[in-house]
C-alpha atoms as a PDB file:
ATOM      1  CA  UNK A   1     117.903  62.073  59.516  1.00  0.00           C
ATOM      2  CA  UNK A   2     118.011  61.176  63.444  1.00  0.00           C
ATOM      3  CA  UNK A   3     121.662  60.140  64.402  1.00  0.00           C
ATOM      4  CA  UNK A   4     121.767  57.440  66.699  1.00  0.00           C
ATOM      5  CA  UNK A   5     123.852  57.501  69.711  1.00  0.00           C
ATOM      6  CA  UNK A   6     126.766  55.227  68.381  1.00  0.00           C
ATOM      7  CA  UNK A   7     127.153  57.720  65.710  1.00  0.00           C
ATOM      8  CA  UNK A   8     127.600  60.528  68.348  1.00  0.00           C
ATOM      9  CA  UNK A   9     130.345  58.572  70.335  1.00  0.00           C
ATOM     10  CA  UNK A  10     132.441  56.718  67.271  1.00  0.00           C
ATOM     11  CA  UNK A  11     136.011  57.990  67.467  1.00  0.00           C
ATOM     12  CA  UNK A  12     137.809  58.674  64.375  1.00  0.00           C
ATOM     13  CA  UNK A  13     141.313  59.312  66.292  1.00  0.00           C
ATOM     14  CA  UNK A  14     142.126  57.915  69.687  1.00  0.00           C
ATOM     15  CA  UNK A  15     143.547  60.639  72.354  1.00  0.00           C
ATOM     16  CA  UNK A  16     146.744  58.460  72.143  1.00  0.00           C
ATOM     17  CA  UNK A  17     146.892  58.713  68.035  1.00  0.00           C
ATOM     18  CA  UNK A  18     146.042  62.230  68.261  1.00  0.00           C
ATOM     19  CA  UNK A  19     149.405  62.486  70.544  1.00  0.00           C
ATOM     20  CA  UNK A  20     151.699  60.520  68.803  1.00  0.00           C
ATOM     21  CA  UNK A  21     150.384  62.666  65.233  1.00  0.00           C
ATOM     22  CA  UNK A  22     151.383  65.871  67.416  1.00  0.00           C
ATOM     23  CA  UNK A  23     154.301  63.936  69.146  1.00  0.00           C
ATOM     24  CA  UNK A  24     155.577  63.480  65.270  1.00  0.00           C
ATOM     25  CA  UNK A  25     155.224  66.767  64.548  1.00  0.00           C
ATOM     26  CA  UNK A  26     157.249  67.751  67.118  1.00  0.00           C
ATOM     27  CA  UNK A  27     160.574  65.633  66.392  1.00  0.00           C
ATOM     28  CA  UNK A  28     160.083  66.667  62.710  1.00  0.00           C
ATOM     29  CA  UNK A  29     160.365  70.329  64.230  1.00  0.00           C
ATOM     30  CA  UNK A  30     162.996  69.152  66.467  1.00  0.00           C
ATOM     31  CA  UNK A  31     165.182  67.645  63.627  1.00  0.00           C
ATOM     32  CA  UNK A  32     164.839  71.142  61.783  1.00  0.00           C
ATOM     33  CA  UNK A  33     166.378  72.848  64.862  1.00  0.00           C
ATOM     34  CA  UNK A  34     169.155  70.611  65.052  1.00  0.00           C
ATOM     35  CA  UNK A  35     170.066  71.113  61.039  1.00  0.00           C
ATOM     36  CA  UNK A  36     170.381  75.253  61.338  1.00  0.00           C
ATOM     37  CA  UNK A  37     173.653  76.300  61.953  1.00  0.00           C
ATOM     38  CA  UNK A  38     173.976  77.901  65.254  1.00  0.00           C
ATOM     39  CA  UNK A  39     174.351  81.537  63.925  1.00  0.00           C
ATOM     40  CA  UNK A  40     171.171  80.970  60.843  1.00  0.00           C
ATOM     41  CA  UNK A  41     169.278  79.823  64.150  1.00  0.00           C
ATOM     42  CA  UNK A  42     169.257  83.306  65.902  1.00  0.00           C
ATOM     43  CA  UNK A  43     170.035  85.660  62.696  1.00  0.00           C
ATOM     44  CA  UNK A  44     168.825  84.413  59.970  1.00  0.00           C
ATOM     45  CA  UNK A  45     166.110  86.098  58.137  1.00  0.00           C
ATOM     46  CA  UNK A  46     164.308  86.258  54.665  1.00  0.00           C
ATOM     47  CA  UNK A  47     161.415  89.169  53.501  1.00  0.00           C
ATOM     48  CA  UNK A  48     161.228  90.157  57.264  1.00  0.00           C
ATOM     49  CA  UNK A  49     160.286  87.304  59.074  1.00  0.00           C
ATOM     50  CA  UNK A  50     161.749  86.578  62.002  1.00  0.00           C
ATOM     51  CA  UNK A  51     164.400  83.823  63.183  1.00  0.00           C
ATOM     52  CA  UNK A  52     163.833  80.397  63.500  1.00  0.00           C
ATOM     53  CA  UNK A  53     165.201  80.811  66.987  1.00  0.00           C
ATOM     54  CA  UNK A  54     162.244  83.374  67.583  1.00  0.00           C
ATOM     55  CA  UNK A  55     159.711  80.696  65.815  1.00  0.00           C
ATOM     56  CA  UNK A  56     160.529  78.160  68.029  1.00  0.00           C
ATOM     57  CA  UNK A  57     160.154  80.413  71.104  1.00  0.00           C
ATOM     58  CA  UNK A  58     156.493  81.022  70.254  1.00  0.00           C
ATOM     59  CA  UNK A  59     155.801  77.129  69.355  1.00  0.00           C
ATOM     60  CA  UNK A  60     157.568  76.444  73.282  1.00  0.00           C
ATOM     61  CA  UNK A  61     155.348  79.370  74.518  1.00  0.00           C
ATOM     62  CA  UNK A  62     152.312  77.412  73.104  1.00  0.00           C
ATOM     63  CA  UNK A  63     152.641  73.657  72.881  1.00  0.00           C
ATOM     64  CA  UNK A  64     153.401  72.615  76.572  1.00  0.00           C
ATOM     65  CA  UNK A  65     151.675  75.522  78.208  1.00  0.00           C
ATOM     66  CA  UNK A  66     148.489  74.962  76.602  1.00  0.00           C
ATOM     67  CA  UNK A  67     148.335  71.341  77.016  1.00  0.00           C
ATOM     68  CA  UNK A  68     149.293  72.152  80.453  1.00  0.00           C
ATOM     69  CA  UNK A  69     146.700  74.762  80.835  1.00  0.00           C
ATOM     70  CA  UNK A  70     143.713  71.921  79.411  1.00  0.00           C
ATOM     71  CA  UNK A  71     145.181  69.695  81.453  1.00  0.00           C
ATOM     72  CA  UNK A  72     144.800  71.592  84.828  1.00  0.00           C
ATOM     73  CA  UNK A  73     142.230  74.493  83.764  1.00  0.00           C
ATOM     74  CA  UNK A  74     144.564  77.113  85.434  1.00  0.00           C
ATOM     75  CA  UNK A  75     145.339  79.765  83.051  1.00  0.00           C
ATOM     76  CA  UNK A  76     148.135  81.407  82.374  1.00  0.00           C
ATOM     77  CA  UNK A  77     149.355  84.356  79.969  1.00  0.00           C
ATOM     78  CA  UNK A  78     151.242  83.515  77.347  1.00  0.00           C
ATOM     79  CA  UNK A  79     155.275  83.758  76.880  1.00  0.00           C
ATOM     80  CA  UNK A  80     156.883  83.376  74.119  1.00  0.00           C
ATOM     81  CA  UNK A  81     160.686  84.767  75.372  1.00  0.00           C
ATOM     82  CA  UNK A  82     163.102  82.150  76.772  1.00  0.00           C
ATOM     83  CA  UNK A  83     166.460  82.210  78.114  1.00  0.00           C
ATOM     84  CA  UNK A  84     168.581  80.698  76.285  1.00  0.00           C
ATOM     85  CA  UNK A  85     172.359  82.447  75.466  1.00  0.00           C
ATOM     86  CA  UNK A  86     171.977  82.714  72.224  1.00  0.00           C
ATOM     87  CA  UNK A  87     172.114  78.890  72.319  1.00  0.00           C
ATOM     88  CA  UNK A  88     170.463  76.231  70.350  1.00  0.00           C
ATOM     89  CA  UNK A  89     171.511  73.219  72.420  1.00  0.00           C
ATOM     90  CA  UNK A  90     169.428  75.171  75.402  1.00  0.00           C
ATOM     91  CA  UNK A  91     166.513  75.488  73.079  1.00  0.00           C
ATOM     92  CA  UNK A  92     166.945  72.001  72.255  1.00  0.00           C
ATOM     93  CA  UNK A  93     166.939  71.205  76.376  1.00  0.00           C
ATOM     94  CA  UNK A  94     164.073  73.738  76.727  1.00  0.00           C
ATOM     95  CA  UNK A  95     162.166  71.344  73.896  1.00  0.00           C
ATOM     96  CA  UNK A  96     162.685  67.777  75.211  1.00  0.00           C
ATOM     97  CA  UNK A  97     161.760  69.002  78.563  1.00  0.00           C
ATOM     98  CA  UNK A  98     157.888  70.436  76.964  1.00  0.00           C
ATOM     99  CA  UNK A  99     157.627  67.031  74.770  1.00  0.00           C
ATOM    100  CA  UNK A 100     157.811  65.350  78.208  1.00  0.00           C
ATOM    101  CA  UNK A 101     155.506  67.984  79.587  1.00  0.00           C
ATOM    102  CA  UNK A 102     153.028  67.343  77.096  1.00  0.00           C
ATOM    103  CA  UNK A 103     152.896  63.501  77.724  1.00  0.00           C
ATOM    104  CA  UNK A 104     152.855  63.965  81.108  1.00  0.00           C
ATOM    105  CA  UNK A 105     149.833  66.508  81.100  1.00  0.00           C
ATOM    106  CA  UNK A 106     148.098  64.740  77.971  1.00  0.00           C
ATOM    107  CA  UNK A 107     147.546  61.673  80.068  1.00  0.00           C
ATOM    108  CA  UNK A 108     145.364  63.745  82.991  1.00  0.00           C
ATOM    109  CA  UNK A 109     143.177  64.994  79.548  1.00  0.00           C
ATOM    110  CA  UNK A 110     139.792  62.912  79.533  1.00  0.00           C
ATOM    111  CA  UNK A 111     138.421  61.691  76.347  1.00  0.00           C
ATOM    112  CA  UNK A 112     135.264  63.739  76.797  1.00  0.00           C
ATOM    113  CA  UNK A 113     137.038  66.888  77.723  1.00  0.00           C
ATOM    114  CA  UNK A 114     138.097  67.493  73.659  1.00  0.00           C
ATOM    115  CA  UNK A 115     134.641  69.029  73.075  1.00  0.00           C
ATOM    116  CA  UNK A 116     134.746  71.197  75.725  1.00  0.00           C
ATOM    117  CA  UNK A 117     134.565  75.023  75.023  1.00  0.00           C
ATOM    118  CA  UNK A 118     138.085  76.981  76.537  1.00  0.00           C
ATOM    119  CA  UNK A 119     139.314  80.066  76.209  1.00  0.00           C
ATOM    120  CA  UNK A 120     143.427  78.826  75.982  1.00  0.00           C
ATOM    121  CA  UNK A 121     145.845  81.640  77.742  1.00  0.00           C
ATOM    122  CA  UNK A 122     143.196  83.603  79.122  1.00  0.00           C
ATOM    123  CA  UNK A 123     142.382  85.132  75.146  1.00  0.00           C
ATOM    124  CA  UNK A 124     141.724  82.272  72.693  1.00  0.00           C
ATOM    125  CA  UNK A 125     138.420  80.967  72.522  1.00  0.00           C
ATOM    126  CA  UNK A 126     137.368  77.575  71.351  1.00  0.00           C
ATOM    127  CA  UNK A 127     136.845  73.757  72.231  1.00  0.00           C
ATOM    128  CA  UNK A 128     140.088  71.662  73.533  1.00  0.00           C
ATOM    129  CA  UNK A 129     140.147  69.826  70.130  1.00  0.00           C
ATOM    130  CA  UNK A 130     140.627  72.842  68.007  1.00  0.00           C
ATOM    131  CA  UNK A 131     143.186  74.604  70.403  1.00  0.00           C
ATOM    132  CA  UNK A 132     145.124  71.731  70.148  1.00  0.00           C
ATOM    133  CA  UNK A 133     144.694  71.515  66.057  1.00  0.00           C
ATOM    134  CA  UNK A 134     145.724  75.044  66.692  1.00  0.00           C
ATOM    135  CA  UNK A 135     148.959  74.244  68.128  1.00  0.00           C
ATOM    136  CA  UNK A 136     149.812  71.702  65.168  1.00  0.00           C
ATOM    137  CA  UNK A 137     148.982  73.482  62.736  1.00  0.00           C
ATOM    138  CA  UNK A 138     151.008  76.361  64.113  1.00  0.00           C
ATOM    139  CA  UNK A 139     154.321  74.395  64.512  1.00  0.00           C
ATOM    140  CA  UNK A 140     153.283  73.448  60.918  1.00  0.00           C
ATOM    141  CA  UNK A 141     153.279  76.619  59.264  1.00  0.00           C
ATOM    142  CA  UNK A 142     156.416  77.651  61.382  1.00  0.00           C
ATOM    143  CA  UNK A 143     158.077  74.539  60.451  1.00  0.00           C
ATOM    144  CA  UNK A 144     157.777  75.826  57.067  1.00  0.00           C
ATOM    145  CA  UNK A 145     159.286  78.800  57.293  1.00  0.00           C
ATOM    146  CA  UNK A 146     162.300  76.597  58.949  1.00  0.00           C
ATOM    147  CA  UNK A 147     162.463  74.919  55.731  1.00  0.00           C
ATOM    148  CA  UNK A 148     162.858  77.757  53.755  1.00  0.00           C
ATOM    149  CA  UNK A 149     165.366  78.871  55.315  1.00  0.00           C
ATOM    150  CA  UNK A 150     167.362  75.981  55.611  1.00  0.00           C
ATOM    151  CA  UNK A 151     167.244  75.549  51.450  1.00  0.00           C
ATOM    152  CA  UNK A 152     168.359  79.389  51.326  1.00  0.00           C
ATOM    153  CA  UNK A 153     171.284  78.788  53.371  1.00  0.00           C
ATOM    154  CA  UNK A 154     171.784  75.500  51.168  1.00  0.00           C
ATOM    155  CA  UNK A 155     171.204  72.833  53.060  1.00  0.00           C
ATOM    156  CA  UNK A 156     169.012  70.077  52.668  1.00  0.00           C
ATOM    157  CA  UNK A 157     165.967  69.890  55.381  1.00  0.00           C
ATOM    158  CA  UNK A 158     164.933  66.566  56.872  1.00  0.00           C
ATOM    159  CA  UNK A 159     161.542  64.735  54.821  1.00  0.00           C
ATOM    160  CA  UNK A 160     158.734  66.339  55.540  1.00  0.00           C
ATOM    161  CA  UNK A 161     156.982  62.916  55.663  1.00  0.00           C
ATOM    162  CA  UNK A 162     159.355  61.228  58.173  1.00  0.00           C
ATOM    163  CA  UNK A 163     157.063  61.605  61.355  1.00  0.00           C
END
């Protein structure tokens, strides 16, 4: 079966929607963040995995920077550490400051640049659609973890559903 050329081009998901669906992710993740009492944030621990505070290093090492890096094409290692004095508000700062990164870099992305190939930080090869799927589904699964601990130290995580 031939596929015509309106079939190739149909969107499913705008680049806008596509933000705003990562964009929700990210004040879900946020909202976590804020519920962990400051000490659970940076010591916290269940069957060796590491702090959220360490979790949410690695999603600020990957979110902004790699939207940054598609944006611009300049690569740049990844980081994952962050100053931050053993403090959540600063991690907090350090967040709102890459969700405005990624709107601001997100808007120099052209529509036809999600099926280009990339290789994100230098190491990660792929197209710009799936790197950023990447990223989601990374905060995701981190997210997760976030939620476990929160019920272990008894508290009551926001709805995962109220993006």
């Amino acid at each position: 079966m031939e596929t015509t050329t309106a079939e190739k081009t149909h969107e499913v998901i705008t680049s806008s929607e596509l933000l705003n669906h990562f964009q929700g992710h990210r004040g879900l993740t946020r909202r976590i963040i804020e519920a962990f009492p400051e000490d659970a944030f940076f010591n916290h621990r269940i069957g060796g995995m590491r702090p959220f505070a360490e979790m949410v290093m690695e999603l600020l090492g990957i979110a902004a920077p790699g939207i940054k890096e598609i944006a611009t094409g300049k690569t740049a290692p990844l980081n994952e550490h962050f100053e931050h004095g053993n403090k959540k508000a600063e991690l907090l700062e350090l967040w709102d400051k890459a969700t405005e990164e990624i709107n601001t870099y997100w808007a120099q992305i052209k529509p036809e640049d999600f099926q280009k190939s990339i290789k994100i930080f230098g190491q990660y090869e792929g197209t710009v659609w799936s790197s950023i799927f990447y990223f989601i589904d990374n905060e995701i699964h981190h997210r997760g973890q976030g939620y476990v601990y929160l019920r272990s130290l008894g508290i009551e995580p926001p709805a995962f559903y109220e993006r």
